[in-house]
Protein backbone atom coordinates (compact mmCIF):
# COMPACT_ATOMS: atom_id res chain seq x y z
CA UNK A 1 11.13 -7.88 30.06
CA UNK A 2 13.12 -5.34 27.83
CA UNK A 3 10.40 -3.68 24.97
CA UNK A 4 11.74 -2.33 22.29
CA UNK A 5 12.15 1.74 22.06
CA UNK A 6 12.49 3.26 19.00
CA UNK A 7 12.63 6.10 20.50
CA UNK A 8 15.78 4.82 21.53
CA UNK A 9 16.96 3.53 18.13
CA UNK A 10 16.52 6.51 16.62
CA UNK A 11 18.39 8.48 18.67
CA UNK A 12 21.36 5.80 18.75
CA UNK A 13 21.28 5.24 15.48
CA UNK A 14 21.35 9.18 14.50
CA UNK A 15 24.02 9.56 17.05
CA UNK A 16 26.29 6.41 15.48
CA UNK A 17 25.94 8.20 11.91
CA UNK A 18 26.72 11.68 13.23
CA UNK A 19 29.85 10.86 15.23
CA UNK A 20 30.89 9.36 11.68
CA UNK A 21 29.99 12.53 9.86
CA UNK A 22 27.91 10.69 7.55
CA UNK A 23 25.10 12.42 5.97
CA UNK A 24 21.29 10.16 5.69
CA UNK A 25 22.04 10.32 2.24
CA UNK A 26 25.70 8.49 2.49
CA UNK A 27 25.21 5.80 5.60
CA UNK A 28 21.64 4.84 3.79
CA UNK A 29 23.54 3.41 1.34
CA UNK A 30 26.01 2.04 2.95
CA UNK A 31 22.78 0.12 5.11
CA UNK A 32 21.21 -0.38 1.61
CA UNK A 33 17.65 1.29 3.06
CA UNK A 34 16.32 3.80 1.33
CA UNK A 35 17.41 7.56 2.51
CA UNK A 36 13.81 8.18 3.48
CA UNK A 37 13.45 4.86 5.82
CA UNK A 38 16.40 6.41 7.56
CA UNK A 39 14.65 9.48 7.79
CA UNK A 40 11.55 7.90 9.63
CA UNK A 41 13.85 5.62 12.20
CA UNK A 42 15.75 8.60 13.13
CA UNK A 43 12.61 10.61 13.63
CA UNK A 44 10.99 7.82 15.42
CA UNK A 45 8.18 7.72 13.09
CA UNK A 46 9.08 3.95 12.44
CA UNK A 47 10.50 1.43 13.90
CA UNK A 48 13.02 -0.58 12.22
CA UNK A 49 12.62 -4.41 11.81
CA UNK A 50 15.26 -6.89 12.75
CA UNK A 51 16.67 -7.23 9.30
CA UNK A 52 16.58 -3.69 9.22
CA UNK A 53 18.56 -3.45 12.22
CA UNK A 54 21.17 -5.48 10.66
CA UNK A 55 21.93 -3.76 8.02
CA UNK A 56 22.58 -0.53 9.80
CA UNK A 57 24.71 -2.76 12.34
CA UNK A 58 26.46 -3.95 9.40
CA UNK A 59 26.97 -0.59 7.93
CA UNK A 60 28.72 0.91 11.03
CA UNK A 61 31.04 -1.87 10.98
CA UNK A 62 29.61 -3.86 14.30
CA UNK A 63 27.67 -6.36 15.35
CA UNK A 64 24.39 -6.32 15.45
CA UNK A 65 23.99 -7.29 19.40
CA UNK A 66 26.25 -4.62 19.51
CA UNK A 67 23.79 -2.30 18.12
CA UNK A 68 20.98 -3.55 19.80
CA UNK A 69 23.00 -3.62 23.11
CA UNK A 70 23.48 0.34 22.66
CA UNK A 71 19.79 1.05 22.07
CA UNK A 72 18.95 -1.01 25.20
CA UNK A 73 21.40 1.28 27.25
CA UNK A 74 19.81 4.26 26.05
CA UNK A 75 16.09 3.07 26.40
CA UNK A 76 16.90 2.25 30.09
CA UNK A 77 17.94 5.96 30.18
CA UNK A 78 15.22 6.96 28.60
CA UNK A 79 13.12 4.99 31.05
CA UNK A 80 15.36 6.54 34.11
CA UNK A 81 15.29 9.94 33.10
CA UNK A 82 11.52 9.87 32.03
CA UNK A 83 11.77 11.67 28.77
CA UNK A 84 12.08 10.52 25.35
């Protein structure tokens, strides 16, 4: 069974928005989250919920298995590699 890393997340989800050159400011509302939930999820000091999820998904323009699908690649690295 695949748990949830939001370790993961954030880093996906700060590497999705940086590769766009969007500031926290600009993508948070384009997700319609505040600027400081972003904040948190990138720094991993929250983890976002599913409908939270969606919106960012939704916001880069993909689907949200998509997004999910990337932050499961990257917590199996994370796993593999042994570091966060």
């Amino acid at each position: 069974m695949i748990e949830f890393n939001r370790f993961a997340a954030g880093k996906v989800i700060q590497r999705l928005r940086t590769e766009r050159n969007l500031t926290q400011e600009v993508f948070s509302g384009f997700a319609d989250i505040a600027r400081s939930h972003l904040a948190m999820i990138e720094s991993v000091n929250k983890q976002p919920n599913f409908e939270t999820i969606w919106r960012i998904a939704n916001a880069f323009g993909i689907p949200p298995n998509e997004l999910v699908k990337q932050i499961e690649l990257e917590a199996a690295d994370i796993d593999t590699s042994g570091s966060p």
